[in-house]
Protein backbone atom coordinates (compact mmCIF):
# COMPACT_ATOMS: atom_id res chain seq x y z
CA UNK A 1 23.05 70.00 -29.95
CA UNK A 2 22.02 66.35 -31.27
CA UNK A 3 23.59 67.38 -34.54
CA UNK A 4 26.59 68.29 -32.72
CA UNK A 5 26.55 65.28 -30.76
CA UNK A 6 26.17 63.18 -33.52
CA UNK A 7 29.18 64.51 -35.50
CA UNK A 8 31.74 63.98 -32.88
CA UNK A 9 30.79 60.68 -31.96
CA UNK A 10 30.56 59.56 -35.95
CA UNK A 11 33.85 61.37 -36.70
CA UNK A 12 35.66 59.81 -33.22
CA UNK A 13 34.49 56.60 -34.59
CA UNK A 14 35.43 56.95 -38.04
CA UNK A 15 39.10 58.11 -36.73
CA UNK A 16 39.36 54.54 -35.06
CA UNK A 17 39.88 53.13 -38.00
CA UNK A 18 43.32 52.39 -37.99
CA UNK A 19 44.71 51.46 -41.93
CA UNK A 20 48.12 49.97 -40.64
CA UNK A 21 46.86 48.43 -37.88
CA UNK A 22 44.09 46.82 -39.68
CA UNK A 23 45.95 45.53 -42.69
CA UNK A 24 48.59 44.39 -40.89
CA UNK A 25 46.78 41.85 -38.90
CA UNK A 26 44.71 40.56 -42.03
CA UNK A 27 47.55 40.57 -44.38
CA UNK A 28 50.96 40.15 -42.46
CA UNK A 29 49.18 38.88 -39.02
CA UNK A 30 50.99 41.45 -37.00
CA UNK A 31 50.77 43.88 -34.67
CA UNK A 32 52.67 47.08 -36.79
CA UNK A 33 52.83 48.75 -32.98
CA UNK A 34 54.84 45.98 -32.03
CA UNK A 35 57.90 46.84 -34.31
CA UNK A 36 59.39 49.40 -35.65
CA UNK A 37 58.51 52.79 -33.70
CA UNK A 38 55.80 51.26 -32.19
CA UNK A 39 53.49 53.67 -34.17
CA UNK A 40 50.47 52.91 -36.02
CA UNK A 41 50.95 55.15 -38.75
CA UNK A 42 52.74 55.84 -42.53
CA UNK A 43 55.86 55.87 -41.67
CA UNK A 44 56.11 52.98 -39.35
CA UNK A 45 54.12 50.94 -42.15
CA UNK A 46 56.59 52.05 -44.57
CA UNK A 47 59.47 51.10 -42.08
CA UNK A 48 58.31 47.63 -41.13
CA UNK A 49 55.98 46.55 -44.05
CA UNK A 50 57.42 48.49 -46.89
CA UNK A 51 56.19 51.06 -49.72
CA UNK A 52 52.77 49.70 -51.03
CA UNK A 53 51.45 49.28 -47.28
CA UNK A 54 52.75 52.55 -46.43
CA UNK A 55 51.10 54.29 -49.35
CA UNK A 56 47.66 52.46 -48.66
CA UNK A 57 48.20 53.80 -45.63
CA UNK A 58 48.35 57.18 -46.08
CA UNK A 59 45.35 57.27 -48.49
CA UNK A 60 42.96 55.24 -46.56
CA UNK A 61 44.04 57.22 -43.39
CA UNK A 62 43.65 60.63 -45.47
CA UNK A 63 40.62 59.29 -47.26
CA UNK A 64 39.45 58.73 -43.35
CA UNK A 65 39.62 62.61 -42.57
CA UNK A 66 38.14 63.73 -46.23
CA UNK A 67 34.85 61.13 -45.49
CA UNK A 68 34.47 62.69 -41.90
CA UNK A 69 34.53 66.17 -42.79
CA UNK A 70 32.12 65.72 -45.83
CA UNK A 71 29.69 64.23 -43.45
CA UNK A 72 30.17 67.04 -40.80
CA UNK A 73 29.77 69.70 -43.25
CA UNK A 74 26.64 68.02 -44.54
CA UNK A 75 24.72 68.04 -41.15
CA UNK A 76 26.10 71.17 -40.06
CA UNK A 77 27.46 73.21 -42.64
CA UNK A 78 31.10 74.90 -41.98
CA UNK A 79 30.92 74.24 -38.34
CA UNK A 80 30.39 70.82 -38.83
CA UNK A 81 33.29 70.19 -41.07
CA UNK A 82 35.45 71.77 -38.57
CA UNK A 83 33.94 69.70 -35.42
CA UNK A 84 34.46 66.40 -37.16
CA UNK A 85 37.77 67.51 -38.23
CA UNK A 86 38.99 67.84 -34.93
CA UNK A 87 37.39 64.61 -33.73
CA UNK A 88 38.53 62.19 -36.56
CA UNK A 89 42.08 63.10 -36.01
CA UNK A 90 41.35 62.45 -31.89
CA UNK A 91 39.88 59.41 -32.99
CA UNK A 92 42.61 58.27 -35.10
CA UNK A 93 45.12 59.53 -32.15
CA UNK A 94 43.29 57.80 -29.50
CA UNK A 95 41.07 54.98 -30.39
CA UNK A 96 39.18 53.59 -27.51
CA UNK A 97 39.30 50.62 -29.60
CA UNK A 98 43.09 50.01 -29.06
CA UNK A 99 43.30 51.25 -25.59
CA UNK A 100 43.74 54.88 -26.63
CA UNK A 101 47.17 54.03 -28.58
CA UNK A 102 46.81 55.14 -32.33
CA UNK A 103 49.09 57.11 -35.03
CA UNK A 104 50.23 60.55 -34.94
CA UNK A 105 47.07 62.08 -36.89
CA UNK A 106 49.69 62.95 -40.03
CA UNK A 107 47.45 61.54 -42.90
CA UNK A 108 44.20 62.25 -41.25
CA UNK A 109 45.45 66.23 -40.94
CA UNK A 110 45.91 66.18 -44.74
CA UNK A 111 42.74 64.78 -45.83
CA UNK A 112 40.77 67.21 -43.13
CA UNK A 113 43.07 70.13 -44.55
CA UNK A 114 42.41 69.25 -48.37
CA UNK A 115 38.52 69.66 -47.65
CA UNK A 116 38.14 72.40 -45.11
CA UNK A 117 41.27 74.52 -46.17
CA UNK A 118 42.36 73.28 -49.62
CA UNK A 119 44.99 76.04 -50.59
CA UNK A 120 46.69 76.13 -47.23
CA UNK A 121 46.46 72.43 -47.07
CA UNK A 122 48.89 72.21 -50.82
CA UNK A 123 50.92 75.10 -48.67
CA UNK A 124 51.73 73.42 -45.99
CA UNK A 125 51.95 69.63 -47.47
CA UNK A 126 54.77 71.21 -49.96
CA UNK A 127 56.81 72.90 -47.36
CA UNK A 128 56.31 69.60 -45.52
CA UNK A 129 57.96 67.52 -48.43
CA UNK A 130 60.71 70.19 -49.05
CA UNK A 131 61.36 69.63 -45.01
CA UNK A 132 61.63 65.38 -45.14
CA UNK A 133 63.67 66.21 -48.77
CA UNK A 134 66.68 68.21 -47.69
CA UNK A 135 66.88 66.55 -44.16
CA UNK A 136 65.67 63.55 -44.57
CA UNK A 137 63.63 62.96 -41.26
CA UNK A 138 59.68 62.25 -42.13
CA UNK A 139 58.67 63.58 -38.27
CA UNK A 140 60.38 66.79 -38.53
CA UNK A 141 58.54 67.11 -41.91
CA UNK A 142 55.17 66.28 -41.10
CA UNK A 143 54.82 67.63 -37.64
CA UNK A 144 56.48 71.49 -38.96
CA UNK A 145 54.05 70.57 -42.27
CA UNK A 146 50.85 71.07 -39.44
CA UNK A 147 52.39 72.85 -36.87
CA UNK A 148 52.56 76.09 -39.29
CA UNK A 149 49.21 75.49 -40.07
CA UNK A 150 47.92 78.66 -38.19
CA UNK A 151 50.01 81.11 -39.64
CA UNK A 152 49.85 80.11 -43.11
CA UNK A 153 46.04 80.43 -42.80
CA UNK A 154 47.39 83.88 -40.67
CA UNK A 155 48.88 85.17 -43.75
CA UNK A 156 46.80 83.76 -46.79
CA UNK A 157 43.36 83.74 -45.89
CA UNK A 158 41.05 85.99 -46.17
CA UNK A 159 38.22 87.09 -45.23
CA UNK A 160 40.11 85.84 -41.58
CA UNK A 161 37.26 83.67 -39.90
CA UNK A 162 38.35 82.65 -36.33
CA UNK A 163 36.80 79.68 -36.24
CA UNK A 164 38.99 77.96 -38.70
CA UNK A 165 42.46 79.99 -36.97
CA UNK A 166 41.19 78.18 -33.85
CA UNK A 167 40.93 74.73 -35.57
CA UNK A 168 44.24 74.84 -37.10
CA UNK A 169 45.87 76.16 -33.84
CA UNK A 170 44.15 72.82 -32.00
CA UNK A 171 45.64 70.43 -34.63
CA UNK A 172 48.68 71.98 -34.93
CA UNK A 173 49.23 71.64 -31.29
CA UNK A 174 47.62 67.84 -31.37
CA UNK A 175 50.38 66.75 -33.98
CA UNK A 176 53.16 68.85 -31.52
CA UNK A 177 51.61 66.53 -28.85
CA UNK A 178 52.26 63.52 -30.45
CA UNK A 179 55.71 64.10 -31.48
CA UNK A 180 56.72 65.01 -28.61
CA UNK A 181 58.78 61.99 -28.34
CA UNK A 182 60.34 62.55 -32.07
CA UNK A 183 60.95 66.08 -30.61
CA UNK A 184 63.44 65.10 -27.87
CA UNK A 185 65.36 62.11 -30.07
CA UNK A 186 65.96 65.49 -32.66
CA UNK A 187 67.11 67.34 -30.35
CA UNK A 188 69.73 64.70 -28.97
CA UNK A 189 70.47 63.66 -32.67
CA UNK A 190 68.54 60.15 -32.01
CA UNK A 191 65.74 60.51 -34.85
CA UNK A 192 66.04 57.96 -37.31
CA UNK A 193 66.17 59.13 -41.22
CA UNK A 194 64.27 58.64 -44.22
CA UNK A 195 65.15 54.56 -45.25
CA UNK A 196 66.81 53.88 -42.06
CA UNK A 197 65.31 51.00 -39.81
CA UNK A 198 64.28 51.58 -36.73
């Protein structure tokens, strides 16, 4: 149970450390939630602060969930790495340290998913580009990119463990959650494209 203990608190942690936020007050002495979207993640850094930010970003944010699930899978083996998984993207989503009011989990999911589930990680990040490619809307990209998650590890993996169906499933539905608001702007035609500012 400490070990337990000890991963989600170290991963939850970890997850707080929000890239855009960060750099953006050292380097442009802004608040990034302040413009753009209002979100403190790739795409709003790419938005507001432009391609280099957004691409540090990403990796640092990735790099975030790839650290976290090293370190869970080294004190507890496989059910480590998918504990602190799940915890650095909740960390990342809702950082105590900013008042619970963090990114959308995007690049965190992809550096969890390139550890824990490398081949239907690729999967799901290509299907994820085709999506922004031909329509041209990042959210709807990245959010399908997760939400399928499940049932590409449904379909590909086997031996079927349903431990790692079950952490999918709960970070599939966390990045749902958090686009909820991208959701409803689709649906009324209100989602901004790819290079347009917001």
């Amino acid at each position: 149970m400490k070990d337990v203990i000890l991963i989600i608190i170290t991963s939850y942690l970890l997850g707080n450390f929000q890239t855009s936020y960060i750099l953006g007050k050292i380097i442009k002495k802004t608040d990034i939630r302040e413009f753009g979207s209002g979100n403190a993640g790739t795409t709003n850094a790419l938005r507001v602060f432009g391609k280099k930010f957004a691409i540090a970003t990403l990796l640092l944010d990735a790099l975030k969930g790839v650290i976290a699930v090293i370190i869970g899978k080294y004190i507890l083996n496989d059910m480590g790495a998918l504990i602190s998984g799940i915890f650095v993207v909740l960390g990342h989503n809702w950082p105590v340290f900013l008042k619970f009011k963090g990114g959308k989990g995007i690049a965190t999911t992809i550096g969890v998913a390139l550890v824990t589930l490398p081949v239907q990680g690729i999967i799901c990040i290509a299907i994820g580009i085709s999506i922004i490619i031909k329509t041209k809307y990042v959210s709807l990209g990245t959010m399908l990119a997760v939400a399928i998650w499940p049932i590409v590890y449904l379909f590909t993996k086997r031996p079927f463990d349903h431990r790692y169906f079950i952490f999918t499933l709960i970070l599939a539905l966390m990045a749902i959650y958090k686009h909820k608001s991208n959701i409803s702007r689709l649906l009324r035609g209100e989602e901004a494209k790819l290079g347009k500012k917001v």
